[in-house]
Every structure is written in structure tokens, then in C-alpha cells.
C-alpha atoms as a PDB file:
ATOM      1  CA  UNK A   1      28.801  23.995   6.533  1.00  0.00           C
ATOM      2  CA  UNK A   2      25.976  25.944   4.901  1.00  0.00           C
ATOM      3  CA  UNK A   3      26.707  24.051   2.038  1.00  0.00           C
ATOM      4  CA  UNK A   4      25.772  21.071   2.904  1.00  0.00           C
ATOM      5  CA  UNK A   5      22.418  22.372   4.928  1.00  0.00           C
ATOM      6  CA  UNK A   6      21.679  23.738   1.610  1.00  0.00           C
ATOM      7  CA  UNK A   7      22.183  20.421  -0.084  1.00  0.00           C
ATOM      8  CA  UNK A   8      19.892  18.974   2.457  1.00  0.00           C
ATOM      9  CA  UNK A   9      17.088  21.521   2.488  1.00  0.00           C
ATOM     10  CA  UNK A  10      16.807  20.586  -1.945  1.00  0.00           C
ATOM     11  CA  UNK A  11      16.783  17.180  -0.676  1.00  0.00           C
ATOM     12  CA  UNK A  12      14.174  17.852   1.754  1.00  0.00           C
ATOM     13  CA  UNK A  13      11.648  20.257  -0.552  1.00  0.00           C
ATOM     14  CA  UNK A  14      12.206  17.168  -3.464  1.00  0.00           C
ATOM     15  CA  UNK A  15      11.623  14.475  -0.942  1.00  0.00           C
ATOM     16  CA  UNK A  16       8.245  16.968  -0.355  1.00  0.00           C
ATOM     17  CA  UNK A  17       7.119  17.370  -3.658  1.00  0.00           C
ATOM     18  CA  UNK A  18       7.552  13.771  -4.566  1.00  0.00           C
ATOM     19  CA  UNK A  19       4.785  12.641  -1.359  1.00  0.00           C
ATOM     20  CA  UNK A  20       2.768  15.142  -2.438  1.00  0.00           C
ATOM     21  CA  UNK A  21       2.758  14.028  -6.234  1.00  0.00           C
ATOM     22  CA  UNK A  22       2.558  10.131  -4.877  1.00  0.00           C
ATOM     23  CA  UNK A  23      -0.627  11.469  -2.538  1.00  0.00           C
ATOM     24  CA  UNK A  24      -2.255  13.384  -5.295  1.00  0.00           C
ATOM     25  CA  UNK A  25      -1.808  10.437  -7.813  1.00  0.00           C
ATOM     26  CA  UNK A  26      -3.274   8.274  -5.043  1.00  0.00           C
ATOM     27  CA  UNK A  27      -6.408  10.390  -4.449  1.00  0.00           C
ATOM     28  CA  UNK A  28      -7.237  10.729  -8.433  1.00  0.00           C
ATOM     29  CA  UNK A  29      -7.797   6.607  -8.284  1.00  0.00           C
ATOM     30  CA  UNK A  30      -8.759   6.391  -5.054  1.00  0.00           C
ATOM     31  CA  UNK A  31     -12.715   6.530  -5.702  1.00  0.00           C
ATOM     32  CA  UNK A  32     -13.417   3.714  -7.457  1.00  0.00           C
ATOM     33  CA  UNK A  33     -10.248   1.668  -6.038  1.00  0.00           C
ATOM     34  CA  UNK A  34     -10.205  -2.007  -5.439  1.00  0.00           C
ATOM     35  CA  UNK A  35      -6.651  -2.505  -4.460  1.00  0.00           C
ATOM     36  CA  UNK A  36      -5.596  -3.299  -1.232  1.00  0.00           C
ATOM     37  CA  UNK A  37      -4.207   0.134  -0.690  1.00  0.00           C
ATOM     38  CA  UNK A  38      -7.591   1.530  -0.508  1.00  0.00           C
ATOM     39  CA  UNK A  39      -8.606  -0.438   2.835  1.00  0.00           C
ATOM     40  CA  UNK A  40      -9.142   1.013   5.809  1.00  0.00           C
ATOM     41  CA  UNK A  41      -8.383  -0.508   9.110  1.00  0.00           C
ATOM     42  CA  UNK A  42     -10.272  -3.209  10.621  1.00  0.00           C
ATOM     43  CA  UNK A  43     -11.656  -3.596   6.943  1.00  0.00           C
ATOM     44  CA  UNK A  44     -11.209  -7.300   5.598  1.00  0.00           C
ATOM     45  CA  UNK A  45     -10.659  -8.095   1.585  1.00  0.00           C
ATOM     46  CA  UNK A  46     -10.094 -11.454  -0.567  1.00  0.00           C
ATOM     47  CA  UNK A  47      -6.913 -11.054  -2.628  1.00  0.00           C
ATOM     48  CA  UNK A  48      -8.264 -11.705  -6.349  1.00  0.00           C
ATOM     49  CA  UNK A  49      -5.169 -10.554  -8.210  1.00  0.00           C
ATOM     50  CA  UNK A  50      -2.160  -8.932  -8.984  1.00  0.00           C
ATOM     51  CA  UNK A  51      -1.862  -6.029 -11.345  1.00  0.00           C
ATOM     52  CA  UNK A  52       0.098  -6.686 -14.616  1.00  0.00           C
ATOM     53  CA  UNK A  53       3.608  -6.245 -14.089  1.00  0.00           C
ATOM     54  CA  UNK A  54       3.678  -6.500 -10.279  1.00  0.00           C
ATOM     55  CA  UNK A  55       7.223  -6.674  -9.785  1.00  0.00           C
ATOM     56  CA  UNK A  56       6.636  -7.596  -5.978  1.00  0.00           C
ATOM     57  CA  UNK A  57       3.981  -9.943  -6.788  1.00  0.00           C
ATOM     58  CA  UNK A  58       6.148 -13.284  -6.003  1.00  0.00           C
ATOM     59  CA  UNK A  59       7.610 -12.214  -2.856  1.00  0.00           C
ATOM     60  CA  UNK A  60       4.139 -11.396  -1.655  1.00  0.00           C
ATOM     61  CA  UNK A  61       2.804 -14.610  -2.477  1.00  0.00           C
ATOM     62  CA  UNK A  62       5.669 -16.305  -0.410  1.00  0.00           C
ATOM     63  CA  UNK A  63       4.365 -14.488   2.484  1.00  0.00           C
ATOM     64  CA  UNK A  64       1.317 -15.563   2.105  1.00  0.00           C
ATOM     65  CA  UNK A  65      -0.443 -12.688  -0.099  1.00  0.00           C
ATOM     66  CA  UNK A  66      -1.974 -15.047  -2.693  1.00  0.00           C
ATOM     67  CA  UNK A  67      -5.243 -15.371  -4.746  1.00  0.00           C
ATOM     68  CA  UNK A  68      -7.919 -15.877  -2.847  1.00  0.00           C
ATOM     69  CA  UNK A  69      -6.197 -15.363   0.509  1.00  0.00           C
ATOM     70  CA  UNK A  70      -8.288 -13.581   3.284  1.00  0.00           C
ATOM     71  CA  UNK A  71      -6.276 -10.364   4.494  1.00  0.00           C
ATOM     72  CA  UNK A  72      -7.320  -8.163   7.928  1.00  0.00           C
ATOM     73  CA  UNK A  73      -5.607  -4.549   7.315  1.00  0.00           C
ATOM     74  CA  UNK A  74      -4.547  -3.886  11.156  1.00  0.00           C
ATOM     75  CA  UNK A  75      -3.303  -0.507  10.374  1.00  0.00           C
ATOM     76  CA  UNK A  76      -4.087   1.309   6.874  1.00  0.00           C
ATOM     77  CA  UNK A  77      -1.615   4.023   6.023  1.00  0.00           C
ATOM     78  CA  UNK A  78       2.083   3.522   4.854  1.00  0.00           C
ATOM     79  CA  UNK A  79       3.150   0.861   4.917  1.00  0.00           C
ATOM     80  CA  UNK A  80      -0.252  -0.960   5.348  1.00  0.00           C
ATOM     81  CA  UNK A  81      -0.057  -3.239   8.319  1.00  0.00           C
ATOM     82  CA  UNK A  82      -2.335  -6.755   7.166  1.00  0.00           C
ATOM     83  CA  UNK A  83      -2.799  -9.923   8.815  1.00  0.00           C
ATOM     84  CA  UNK A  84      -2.866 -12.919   6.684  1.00  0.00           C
ATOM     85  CA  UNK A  85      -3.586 -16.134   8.075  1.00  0.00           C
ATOM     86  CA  UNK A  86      -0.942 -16.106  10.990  1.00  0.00           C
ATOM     87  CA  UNK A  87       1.270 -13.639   9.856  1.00  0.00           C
ATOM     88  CA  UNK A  88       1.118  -9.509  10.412  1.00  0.00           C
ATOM     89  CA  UNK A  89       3.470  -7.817   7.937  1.00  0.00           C
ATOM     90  CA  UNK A  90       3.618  -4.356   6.430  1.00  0.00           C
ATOM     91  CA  UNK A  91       2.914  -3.453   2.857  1.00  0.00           C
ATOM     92  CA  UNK A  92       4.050  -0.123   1.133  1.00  0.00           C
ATOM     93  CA  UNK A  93       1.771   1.681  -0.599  1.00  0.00           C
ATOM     94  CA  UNK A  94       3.319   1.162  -3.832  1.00  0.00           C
ATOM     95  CA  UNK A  95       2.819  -2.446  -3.146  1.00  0.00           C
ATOM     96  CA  UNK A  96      -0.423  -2.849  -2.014  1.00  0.00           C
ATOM     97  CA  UNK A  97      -1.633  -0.591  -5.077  1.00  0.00           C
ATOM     98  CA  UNK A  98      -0.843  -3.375  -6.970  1.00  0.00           C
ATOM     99  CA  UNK A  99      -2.853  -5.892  -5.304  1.00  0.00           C
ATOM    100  CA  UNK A 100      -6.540  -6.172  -6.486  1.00  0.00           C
ATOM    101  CA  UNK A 101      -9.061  -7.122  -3.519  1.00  0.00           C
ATOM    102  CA  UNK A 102     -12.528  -7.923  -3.099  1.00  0.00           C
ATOM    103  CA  UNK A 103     -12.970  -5.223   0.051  1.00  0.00           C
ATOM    104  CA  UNK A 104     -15.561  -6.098   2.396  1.00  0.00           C
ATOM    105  CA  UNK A 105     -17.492  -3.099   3.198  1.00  0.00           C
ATOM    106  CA  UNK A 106     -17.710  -3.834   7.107  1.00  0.00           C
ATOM    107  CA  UNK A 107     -15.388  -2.766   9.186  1.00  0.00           C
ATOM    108  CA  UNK A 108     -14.564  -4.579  12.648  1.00  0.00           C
END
């Protein structure tokens, strides 16, 4: 039995240090952002494109996430909670780093 709760506690501490390397990397692009990510709640933005290489990027656009759609972020955090059009969905952080946004700076 310890064993396996030490298998899990290496799990847990790499789990850890991977958020905390994701956070820090976030925070180092974070001042100057224009990606969706960066939104805060209630905070509005006009999708203007995806980043090179967005492997998500099609699947997004089937929901609705295009160019020049109009997105509400309902809940910012991860995943990002948006309303586009008629549609609320979620949006990891991963994913909505790669989508480049025209952020309105008021927030409702």
C-alpha cells in the first residue's frame, strides 16, 4: 500500500510543478497579451485570428469561434467560459492562448 501512495504523491508534486511552470509561462506574456486567454470576465473581444499552428483552430471555428466573431468571456479562468452568438462553451487555457482578440477594454 505505501507504494502506491508514494507513486501518487510523485504524481501529485509533478502534476504541481507542471501548473506552476504553465502559470509562470502565462504571466511572462501576459502584459502585453491579446489572446483570448487574457480576458477577464464580463470583458468582450472580436476574434481576429488564430496563432500559427493552432491545432484546435478548426474545431473552434465549428463552434462558432471564427474571425471576426464577437465573444462575451462569462467566466475567465480555466477553462474560459465565452459566449458566442448563442452558444456558452468552455475554452482551456491552452486554447484560448492561441486565439488572437481585439479585447474591449470595458467590462460589463
Amino acid at each position: 500500500m505505501s507504494k502506491i501512495i508514494r507513486k501518487l504523491q510523485v504524481v501529485h508534486r509533478k502534476n504541481q510543478k507542471r501548473r506552476l511552470r504553465e502559470r509562470q509561462s502565462h504571466e511572462l506574456h501576459e502584459a502585453n497579451c491579446d489572446a483570448l486567454c487574457c480576458a477577464r470576465s464580463g470583458q468582450s473581444a472580436t476574434v481576429l485570428r488564430f496563432a500559427p499552428g493552432c491545432r484546435e483552430a478548426e474545431r473552434l471555428r465549428e463552434m462558432g469561434l471564427r474571425e471576426g466573431a464577437t465573444v462575451q468571456v462569462l467566466r475567465d479562468g480555466d477553462p474560459l467560459m465565452v459566449r458566442v452568438e448563442d452558444a456558452r462553451f468552455g475554452i482551456g487555457r491552452q486554447a484560448a492562448m492561441q486565439v488572437l482578440c481585439n479585447l474591449s477594454n470595458d467590462e460589463r
